[in-house]
N, C-alpha and C. Protein backbone atom coordinates (compact mmCIF):
# COMPACT_ATOMS: atom_id res chain seq x y z
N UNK A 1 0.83 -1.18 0.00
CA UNK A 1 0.00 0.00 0.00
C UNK A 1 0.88 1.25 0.00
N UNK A 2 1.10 1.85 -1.13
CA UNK A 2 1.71 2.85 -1.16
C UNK A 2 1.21 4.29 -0.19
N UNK A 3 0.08 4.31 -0.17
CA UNK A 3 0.00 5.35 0.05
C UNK A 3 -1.08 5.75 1.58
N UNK A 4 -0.26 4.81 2.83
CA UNK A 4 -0.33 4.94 4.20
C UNK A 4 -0.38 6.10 4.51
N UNK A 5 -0.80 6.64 5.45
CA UNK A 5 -0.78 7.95 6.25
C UNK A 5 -0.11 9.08 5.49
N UNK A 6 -0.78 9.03 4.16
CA UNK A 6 -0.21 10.16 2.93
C UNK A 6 -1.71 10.13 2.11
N UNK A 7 -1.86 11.30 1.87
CA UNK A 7 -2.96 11.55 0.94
C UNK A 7 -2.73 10.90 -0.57
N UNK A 8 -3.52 10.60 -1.23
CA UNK A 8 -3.21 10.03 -2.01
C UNK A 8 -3.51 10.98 -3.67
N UNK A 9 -2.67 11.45 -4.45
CA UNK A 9 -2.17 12.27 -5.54
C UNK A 9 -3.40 12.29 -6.48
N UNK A 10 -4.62 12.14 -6.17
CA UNK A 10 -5.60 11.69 -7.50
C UNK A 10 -5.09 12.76 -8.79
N UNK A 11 -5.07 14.13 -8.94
CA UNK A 11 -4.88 14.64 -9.97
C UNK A 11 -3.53 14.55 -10.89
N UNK A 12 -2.15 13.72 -9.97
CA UNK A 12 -1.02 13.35 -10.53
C UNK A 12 -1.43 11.96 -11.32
N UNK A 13 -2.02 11.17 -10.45
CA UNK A 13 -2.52 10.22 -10.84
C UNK A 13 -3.58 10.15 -12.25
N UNK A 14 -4.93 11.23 -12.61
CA UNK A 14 -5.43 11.02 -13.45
C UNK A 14 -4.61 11.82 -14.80
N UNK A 15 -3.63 12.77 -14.54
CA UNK A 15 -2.71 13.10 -15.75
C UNK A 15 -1.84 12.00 -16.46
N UNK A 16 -0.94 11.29 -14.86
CA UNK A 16 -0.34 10.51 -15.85
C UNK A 16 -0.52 9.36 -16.17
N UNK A 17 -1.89 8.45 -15.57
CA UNK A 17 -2.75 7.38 -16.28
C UNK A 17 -3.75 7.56 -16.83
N UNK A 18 -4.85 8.05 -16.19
CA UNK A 18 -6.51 7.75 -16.19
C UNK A 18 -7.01 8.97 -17.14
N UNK A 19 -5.98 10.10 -17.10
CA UNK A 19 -6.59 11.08 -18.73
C UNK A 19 -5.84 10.77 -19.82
N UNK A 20 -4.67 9.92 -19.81
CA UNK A 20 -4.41 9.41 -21.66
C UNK A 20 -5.23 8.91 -21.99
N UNK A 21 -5.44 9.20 -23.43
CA UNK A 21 -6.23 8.89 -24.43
C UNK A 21 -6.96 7.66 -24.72
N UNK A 22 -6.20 6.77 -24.69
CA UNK A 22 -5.87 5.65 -24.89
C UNK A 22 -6.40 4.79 -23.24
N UNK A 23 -6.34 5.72 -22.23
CA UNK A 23 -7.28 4.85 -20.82
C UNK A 23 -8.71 5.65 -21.48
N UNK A 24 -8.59 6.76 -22.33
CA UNK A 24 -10.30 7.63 -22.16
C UNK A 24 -10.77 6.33 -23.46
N UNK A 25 -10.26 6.15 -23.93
CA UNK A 25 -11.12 5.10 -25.12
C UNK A 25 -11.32 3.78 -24.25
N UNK A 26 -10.45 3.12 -23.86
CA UNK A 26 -10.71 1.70 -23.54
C UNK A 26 -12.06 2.37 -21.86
N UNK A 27 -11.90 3.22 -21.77
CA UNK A 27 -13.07 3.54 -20.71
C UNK A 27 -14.30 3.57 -21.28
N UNK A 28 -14.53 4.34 -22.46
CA UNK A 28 -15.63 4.52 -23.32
C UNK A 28 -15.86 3.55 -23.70
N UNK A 29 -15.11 2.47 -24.45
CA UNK A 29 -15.48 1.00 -24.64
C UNK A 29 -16.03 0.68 -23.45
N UNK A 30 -15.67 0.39 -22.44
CA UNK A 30 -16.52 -0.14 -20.77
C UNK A 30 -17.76 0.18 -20.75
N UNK A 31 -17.68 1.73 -20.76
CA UNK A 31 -19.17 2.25 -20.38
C UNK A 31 -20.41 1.66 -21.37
N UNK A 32 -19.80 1.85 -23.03
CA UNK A 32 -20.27 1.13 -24.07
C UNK A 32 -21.07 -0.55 -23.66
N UNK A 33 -19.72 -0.64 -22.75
CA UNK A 33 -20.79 -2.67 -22.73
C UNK A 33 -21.43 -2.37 -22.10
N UNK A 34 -21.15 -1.87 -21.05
CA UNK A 34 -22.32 -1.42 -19.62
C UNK A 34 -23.37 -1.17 -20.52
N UNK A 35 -23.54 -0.23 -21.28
CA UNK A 35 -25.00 0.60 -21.39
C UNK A 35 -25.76 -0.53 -22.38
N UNK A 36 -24.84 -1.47 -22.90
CA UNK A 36 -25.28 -2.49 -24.16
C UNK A 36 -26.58 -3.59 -23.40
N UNK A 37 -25.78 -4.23 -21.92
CA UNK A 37 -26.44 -5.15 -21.52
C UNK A 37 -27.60 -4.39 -20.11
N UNK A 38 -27.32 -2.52 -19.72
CA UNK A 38 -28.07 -2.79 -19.00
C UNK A 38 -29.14 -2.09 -20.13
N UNK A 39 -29.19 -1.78 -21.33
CA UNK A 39 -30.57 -2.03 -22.14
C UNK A 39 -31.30 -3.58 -22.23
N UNK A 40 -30.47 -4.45 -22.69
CA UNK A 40 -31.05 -5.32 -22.48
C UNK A 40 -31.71 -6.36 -21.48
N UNK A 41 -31.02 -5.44 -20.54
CA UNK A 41 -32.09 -5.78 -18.81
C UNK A 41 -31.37 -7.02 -18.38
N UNK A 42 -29.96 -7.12 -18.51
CA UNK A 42 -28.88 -8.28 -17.31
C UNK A 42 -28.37 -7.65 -16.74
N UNK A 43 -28.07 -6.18 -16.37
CA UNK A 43 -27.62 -5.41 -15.59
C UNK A 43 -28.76 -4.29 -15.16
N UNK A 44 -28.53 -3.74 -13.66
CA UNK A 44 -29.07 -2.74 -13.33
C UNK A 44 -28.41 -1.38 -12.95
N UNK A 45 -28.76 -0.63 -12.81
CA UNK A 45 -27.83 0.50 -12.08
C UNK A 45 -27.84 0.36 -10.74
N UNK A 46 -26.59 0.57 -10.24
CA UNK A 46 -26.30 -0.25 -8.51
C UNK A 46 -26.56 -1.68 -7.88
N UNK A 47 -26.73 -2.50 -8.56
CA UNK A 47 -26.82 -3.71 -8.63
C UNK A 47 -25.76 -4.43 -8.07
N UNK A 48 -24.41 -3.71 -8.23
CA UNK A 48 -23.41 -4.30 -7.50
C UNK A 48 -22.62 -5.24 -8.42
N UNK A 49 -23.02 -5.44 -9.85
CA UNK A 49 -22.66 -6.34 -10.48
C UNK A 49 -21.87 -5.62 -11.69
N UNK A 50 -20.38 -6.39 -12.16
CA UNK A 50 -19.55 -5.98 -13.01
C UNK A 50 -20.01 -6.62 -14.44
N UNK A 51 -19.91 -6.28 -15.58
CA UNK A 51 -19.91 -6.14 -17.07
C UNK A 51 -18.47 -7.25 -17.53
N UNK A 52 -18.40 -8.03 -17.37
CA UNK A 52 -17.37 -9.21 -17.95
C UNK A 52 -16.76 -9.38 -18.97
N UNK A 53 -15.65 -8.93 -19.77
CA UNK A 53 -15.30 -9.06 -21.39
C UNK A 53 -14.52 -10.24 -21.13
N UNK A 54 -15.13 -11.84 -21.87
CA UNK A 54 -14.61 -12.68 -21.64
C UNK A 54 -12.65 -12.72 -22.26
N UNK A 55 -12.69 -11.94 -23.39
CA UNK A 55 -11.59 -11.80 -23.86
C UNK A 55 -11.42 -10.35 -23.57
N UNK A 56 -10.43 -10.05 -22.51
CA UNK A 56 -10.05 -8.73 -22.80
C UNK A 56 -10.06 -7.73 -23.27
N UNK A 57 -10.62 -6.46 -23.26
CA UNK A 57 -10.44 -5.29 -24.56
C UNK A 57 -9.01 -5.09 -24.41
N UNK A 58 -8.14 -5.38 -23.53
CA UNK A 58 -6.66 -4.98 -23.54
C UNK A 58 -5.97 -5.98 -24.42
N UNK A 59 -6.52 -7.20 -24.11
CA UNK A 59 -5.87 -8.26 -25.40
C UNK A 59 -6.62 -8.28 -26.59
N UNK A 60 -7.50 -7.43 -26.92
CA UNK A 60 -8.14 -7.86 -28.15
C UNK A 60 -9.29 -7.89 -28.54
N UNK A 61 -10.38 -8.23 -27.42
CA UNK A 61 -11.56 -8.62 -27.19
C UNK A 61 -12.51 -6.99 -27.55
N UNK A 62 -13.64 -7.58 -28.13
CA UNK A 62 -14.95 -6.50 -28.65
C UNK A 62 -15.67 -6.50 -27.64
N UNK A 63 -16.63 -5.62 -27.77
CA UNK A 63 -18.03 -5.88 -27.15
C UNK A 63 -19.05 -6.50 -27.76
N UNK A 64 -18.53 -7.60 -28.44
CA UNK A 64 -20.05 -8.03 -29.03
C UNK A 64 -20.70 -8.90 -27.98
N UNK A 65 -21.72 -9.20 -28.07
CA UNK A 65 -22.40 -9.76 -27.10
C UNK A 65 -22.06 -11.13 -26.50
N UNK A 66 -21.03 -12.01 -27.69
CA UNK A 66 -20.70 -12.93 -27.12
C UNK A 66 -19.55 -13.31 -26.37
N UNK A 67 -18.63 -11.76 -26.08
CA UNK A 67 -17.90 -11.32 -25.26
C UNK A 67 -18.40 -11.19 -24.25
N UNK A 68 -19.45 -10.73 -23.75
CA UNK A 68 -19.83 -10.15 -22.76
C UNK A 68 -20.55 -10.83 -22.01
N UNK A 69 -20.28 -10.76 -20.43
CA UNK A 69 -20.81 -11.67 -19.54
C UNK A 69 -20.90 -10.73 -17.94
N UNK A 70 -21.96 -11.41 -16.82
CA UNK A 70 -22.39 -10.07 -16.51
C UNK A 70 -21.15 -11.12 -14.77
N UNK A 71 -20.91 -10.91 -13.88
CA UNK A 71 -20.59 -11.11 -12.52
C UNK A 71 -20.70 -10.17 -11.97
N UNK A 72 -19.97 -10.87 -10.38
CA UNK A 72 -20.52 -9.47 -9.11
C UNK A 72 -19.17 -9.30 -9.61
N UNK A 73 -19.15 -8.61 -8.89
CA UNK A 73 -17.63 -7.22 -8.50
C UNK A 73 -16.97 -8.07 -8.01
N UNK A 74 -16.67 -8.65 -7.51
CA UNK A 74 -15.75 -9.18 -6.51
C UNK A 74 -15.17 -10.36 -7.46
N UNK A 75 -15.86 -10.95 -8.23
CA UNK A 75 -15.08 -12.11 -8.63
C UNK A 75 -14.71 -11.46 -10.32
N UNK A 76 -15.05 -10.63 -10.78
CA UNK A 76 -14.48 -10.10 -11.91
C UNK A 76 -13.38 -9.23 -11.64
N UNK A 77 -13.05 -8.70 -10.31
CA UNK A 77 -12.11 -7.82 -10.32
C UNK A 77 -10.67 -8.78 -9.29
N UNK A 78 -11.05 -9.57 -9.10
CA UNK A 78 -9.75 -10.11 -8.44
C UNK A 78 -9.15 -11.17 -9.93
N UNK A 79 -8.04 -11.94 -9.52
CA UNK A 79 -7.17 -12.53 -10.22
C UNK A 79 -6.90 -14.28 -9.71
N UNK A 80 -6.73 -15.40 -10.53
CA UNK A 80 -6.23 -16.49 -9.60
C UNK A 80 -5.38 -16.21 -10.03
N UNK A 81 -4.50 -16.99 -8.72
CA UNK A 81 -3.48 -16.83 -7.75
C UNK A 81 -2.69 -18.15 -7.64
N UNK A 82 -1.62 -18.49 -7.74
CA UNK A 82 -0.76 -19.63 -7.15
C UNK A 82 -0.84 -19.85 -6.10
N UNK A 83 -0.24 -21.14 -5.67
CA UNK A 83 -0.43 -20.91 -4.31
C UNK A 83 0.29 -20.49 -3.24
N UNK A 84 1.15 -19.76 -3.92
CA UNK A 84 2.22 -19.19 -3.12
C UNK A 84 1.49 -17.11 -3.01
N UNK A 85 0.04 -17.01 -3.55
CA UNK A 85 -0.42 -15.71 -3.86
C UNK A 85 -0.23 -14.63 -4.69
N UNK A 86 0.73 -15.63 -5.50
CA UNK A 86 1.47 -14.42 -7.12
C UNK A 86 0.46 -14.53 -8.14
N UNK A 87 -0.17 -14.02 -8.47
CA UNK A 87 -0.79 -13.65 -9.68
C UNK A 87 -0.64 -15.06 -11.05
N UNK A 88 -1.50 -15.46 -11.60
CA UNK A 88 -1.26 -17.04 -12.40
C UNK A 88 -1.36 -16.06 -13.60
């Protein structure tokens, strides 16, 4: 945890990640699936539940529908793990 009993830099932070271009598109792609499946009524707003791209948009993956798959938060945003807790 970098950033213990230190405030934490959000506006250093959204210059030199979260406002390149290139995070504002692959974001707009996100919001894009989001708004795709909660038209079609598998997602709600606050529902608690994450938007799934079975293949990556970072490796490759579209939003077509057969990319897309709906989970909670919790199991779309963590990673398996070895069993030593390193990242597989």
């Amino acid at each position: 945890m970098p950033y213990v009993n230190k405030p934490r830099p959000y506006s250093k932070e959204y210059e030199q990640y979260q406002g390149t271009e290139e995070q504002k598109k692959n974001r707009a792609k996100r919001n894009a699936a989001r708004n795709k499946l909660e038209k079609s009524g598998s997602v709600n707003k606050g529902d608690g539940k994450d938007v799934d791209h079975v293949k990556p948009l970072s490796k490759g993956g579209s939003n077509d529908s057969s990319n897309l798959s709906v989970k909670t938060a919790s199991a779309n945003r963590s990673f398996k793990r070895k069993a030593d807790r390193s990242v597989k």
